[in-house]
C-alpha atoms as a PDB file:
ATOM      1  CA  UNK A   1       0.000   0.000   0.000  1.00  0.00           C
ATOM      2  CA  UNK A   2       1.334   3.989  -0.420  1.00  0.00           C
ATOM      3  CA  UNK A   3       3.805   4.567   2.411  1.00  0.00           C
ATOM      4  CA  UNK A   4       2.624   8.331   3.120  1.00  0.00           C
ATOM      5  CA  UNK A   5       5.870  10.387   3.211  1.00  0.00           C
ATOM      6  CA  UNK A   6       4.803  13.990   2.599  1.00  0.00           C
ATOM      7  CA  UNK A   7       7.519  16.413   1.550  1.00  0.00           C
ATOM      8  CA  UNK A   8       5.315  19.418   2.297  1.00  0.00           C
ATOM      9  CA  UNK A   9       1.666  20.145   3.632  1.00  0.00           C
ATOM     10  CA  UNK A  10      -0.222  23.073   1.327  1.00  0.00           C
ATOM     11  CA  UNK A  11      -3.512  24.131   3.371  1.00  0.00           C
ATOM     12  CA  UNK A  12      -7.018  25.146   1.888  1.00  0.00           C
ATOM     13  CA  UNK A  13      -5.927  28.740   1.540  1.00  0.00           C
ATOM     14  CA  UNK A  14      -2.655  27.704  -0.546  1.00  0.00           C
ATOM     15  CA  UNK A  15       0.032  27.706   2.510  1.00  0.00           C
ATOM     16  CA  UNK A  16       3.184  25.856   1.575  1.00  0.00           C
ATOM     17  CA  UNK A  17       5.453  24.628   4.463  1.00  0.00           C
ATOM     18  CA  UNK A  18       7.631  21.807   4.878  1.00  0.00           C
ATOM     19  CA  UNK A  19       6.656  18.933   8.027  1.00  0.00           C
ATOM     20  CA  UNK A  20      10.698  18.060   7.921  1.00  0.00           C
ATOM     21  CA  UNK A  21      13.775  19.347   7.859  1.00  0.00           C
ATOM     22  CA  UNK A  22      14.970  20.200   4.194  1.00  0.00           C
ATOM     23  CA  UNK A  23      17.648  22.552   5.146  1.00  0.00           C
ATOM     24  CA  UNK A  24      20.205  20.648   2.993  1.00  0.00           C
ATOM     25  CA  UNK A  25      17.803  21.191  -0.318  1.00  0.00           C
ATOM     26  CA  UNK A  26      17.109  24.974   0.617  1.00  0.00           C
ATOM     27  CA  UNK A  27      20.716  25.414   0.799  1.00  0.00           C
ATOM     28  CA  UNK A  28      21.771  24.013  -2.614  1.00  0.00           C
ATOM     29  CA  UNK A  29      19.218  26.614  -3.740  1.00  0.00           C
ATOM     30  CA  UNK A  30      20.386  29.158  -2.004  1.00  0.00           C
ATOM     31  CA  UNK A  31      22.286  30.748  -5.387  1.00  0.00           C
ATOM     32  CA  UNK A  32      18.971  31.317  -6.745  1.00  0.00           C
ATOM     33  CA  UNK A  33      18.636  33.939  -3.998  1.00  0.00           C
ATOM     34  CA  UNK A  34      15.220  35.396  -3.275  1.00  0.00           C
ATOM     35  CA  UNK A  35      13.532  32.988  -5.566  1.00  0.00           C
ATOM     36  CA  UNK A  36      15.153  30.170  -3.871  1.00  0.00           C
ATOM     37  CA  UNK A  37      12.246  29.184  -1.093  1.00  0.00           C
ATOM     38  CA  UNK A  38       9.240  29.680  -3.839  1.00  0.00           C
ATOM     39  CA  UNK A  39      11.333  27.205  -6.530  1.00  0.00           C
ATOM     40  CA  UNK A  40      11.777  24.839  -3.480  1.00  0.00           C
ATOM     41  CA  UNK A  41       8.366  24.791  -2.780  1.00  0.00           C
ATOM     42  CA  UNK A  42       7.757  24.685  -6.434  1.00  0.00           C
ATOM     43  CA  UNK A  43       9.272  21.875  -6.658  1.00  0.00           C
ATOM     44  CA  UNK A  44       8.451  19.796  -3.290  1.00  0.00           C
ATOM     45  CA  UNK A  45       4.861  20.113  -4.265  1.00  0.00           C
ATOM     46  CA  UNK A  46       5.649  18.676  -7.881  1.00  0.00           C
ATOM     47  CA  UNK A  47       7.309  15.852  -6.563  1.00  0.00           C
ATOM     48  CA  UNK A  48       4.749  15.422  -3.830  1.00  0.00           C
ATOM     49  CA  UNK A  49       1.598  15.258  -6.625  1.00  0.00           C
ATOM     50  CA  UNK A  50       3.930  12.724  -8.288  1.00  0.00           C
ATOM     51  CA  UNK A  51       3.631  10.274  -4.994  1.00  0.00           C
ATOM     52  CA  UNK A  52      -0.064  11.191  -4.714  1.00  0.00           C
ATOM     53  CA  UNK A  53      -0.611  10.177  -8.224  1.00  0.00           C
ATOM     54  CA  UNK A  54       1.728   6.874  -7.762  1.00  0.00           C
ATOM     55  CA  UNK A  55      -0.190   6.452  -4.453  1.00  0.00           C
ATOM     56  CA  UNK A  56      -3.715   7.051  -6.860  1.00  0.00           C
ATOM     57  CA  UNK A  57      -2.377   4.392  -8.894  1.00  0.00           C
ATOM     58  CA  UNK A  58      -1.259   1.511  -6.560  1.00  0.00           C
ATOM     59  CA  UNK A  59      -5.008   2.166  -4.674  1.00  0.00           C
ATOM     60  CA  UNK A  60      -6.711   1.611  -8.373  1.00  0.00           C
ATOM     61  CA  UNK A  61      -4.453  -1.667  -8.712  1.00  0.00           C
ATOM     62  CA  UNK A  62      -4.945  -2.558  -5.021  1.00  0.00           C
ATOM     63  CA  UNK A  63      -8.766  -1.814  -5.681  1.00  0.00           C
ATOM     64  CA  UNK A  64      -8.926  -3.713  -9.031  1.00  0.00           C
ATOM     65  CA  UNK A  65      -7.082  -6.811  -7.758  1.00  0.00           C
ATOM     66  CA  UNK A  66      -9.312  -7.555  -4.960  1.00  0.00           C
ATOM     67  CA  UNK A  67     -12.480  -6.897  -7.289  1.00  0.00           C
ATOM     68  CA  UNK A  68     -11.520  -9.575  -9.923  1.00  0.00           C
ATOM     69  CA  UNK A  69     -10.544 -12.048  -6.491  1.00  0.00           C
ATOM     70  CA  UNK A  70     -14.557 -11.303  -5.172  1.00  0.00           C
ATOM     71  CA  UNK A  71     -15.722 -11.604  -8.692  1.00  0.00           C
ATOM     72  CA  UNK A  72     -14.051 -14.471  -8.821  1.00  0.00           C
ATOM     73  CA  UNK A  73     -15.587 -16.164  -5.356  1.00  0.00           C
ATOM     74  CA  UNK A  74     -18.966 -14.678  -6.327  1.00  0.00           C
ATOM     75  CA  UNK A  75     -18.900 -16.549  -9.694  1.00  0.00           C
ATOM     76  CA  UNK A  76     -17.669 -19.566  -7.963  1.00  0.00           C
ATOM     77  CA  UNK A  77     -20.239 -19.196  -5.007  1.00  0.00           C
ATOM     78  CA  UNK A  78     -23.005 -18.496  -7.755  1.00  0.00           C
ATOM     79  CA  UNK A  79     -21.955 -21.654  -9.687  1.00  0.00           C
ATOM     80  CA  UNK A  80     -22.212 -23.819  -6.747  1.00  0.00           C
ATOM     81  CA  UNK A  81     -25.436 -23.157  -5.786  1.00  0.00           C
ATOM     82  CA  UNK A  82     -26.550 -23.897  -9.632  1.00  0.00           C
ATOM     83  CA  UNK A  83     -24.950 -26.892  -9.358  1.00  0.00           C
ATOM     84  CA  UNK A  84     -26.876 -27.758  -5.946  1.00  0.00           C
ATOM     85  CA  UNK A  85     -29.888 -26.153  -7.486  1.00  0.00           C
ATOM     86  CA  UNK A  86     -29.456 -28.845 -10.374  1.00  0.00           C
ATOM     87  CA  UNK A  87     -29.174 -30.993  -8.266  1.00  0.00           C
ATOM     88  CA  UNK A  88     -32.263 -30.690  -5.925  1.00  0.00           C
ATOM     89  CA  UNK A  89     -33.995 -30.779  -9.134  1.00  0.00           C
ATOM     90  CA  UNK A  90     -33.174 -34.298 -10.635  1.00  0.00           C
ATOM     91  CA  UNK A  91     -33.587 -35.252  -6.994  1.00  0.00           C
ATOM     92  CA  UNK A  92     -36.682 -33.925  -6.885  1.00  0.00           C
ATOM     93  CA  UNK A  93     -37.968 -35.153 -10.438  1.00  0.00           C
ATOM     94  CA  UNK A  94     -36.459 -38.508  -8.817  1.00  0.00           C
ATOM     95  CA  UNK A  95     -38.513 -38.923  -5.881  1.00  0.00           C
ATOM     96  CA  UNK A  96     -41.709 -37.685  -7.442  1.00  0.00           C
ATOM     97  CA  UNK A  97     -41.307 -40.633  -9.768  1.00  0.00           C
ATOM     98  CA  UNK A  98     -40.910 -42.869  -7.346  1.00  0.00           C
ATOM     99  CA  UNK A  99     -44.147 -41.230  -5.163  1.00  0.00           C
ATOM    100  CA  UNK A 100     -46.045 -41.940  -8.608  1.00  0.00           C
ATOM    101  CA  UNK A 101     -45.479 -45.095  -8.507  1.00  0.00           C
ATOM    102  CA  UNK A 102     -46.289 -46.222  -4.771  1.00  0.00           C
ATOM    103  CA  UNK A 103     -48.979 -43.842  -3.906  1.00  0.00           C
ATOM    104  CA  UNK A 104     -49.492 -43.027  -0.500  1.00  0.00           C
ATOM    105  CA  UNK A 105     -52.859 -44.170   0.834  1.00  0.00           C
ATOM    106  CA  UNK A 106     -55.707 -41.336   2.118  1.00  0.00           C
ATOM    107  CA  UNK A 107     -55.962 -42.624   5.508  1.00  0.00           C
ATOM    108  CA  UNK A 108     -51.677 -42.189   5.880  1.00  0.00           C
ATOM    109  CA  UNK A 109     -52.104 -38.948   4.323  1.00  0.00           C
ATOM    110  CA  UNK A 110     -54.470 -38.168   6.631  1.00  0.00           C
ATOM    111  CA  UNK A 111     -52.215 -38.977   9.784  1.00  0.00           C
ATOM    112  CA  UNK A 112     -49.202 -37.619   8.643  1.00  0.00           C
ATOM    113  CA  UNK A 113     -50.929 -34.045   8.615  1.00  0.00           C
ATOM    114  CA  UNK A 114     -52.325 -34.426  11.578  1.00  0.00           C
ATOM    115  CA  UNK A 115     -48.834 -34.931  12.983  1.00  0.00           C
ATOM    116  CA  UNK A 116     -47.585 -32.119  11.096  1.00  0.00           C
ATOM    117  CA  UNK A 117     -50.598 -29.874  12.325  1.00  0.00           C
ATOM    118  CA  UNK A 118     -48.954 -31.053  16.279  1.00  0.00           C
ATOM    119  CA  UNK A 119     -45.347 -30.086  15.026  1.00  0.00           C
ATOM    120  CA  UNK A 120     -46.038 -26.759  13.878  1.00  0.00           C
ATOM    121  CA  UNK A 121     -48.034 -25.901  17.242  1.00  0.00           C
ATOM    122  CA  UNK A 122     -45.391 -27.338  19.517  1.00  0.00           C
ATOM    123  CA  UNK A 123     -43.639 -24.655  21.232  1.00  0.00           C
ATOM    124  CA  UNK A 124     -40.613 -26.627  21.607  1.00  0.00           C
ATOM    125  CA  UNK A 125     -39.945 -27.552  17.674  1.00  0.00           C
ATOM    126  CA  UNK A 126     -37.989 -25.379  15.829  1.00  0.00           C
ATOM    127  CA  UNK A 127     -38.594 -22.967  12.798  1.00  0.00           C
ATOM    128  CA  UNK A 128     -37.136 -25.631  10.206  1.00  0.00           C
ATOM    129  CA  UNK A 129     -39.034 -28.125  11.514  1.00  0.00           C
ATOM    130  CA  UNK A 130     -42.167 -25.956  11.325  1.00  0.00           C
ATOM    131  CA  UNK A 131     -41.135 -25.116   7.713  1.00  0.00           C
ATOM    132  CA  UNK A 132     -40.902 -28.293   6.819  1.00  0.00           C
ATOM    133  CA  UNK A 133     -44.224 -29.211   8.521  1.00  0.00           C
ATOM    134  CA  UNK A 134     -45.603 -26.579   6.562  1.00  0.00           C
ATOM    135  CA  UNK A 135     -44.615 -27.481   3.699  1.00  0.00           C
ATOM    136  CA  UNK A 136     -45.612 -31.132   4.361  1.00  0.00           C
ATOM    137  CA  UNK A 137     -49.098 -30.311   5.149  1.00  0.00           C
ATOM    138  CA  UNK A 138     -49.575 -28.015   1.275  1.00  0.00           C
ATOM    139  CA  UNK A 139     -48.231 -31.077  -0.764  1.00  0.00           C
ATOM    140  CA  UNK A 140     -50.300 -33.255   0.912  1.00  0.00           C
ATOM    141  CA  UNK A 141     -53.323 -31.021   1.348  1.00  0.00           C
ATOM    142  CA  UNK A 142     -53.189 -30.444  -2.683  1.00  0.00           C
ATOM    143  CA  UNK A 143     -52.934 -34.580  -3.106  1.00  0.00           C
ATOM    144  CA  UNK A 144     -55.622 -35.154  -1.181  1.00  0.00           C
ATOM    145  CA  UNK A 145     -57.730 -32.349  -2.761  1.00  0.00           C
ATOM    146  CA  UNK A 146     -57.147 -34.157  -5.912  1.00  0.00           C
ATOM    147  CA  UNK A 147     -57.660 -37.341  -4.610  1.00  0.00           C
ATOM    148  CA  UNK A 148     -61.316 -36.068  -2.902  1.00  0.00           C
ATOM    149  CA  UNK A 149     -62.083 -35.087  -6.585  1.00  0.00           C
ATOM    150  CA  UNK A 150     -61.534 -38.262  -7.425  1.00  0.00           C
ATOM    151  CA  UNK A 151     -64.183 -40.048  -4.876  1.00  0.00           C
ATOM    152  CA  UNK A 152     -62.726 -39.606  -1.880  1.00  0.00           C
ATOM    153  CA  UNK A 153     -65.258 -37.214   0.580  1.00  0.00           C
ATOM    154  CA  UNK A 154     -64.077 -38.641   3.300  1.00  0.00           C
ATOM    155  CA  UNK A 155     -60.959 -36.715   3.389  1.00  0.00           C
ATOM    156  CA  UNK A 156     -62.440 -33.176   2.657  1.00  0.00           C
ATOM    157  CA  UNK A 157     -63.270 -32.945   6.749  1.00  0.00           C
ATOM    158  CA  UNK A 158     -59.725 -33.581   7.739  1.00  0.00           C
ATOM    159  CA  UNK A 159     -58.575 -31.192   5.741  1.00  0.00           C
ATOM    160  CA  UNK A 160     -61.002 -28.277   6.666  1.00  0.00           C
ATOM    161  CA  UNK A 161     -60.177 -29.595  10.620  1.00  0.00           C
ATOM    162  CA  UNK A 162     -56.489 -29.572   9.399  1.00  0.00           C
ATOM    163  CA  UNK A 163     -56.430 -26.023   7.841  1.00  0.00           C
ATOM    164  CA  UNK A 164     -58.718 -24.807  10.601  1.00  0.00           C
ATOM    165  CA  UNK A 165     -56.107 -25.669  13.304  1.00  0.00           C
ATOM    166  CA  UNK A 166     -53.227 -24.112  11.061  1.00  0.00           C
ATOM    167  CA  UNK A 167     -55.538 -21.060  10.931  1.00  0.00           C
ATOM    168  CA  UNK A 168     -55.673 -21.206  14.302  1.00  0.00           C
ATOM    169  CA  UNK A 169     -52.058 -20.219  15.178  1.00  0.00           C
ATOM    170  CA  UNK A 170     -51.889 -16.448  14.517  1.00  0.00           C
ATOM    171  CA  UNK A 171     -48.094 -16.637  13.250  1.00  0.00           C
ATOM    172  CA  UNK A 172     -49.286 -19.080  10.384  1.00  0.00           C
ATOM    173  CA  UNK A 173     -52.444 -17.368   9.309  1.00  0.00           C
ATOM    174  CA  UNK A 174     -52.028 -16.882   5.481  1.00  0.00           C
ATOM    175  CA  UNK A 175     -49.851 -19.452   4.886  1.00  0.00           C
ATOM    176  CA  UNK A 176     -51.980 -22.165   3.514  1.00  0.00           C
ATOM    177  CA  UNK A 177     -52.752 -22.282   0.222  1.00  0.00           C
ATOM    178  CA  UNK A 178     -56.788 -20.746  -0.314  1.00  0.00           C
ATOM    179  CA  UNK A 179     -59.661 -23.427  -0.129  1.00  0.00           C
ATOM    180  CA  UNK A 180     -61.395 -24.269  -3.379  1.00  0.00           C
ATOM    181  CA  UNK A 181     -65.053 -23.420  -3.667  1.00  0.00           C
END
């Protein structure tokens, strides 16, 4: 990083003076007589607006460098959740297949909600758990809706008494998908 050795410190109103002791430099411009002090400024504030703009310039590399090393995680970061996001998918596509093909009978439905209508009420289980409760109780609320289209009345109480006791807890109001008409 710029090592901040100022030759001379101008203030807002223009002020030259020098922080250390240049005696040596005034001296070998002493010939110039009167002048000699103003060139010697003239020239410690040239050389100082060199090291600022060297100092501009190492910041701007500095600066640049650790851009392309974030863009670089970010991209990386970015392509890893793809590839999980890929992944979940085929997973998902997987066991949806497999669901398909051993379906899950009305009455288990029926008592895995109510299980998951207990989990999301206990105080004691966490917010995943309630998530994933949640989410438990719409995928199997929607496959039993279809199912009750398909013959099943039955089912159509235990799933008003289900969404009624989801309803029931005012931090999960609203999160159930509406009921059909």
């Amino acid at each position: 990083m710029a090592v901040n050795n100022k030759i001379i410190e101008v203030t807002p109103t223009g002020e030259v003076s020098f922080p250390n002791d240049v005696t040596n430099f005034l001296q070998a411009l002493s010939s110039l007589g009167a002048l000699s002090p103003i060139i010697g400024q003239i020239i410690a504030v040239r050389v100082q607006m060199k090291q600022l703009q060297n100092d501009a310039e190492e910041i701007k590399r500095d600066y640049e460098a650790r851009n392309k090393i974030i863009d670089g995680a970010m991209k990386y970061a970015i392509q890893q959740l793809e590839l999980q996001k890929i992944g979940m998918k085929k997973y998902f596509e997987y066991a949806s297949k497999q669901l398909e093909l051993s379906r899950i009978d009305n009455s288990e439905r029926g008592r895995v909600m109510q299980s998951m209508t207990r989990l999301m009420s206990d105080p004691k289980a966490s917010i995943e758990e309630k998530r994933l409760a949640q989410e438990t109780i719409r995928a199997m609320s929607s496959d039993m809706i279809i199912s009750q289209e398909t013959g099943s009345t039955r089912l159509s109480a235990l799933i008003e008494s289900s969404n009624k006791n989801l309803l029931s807890i005012p931090s999960l109001a609203g999160l159930l998908p509406p009921a059909k008409q």
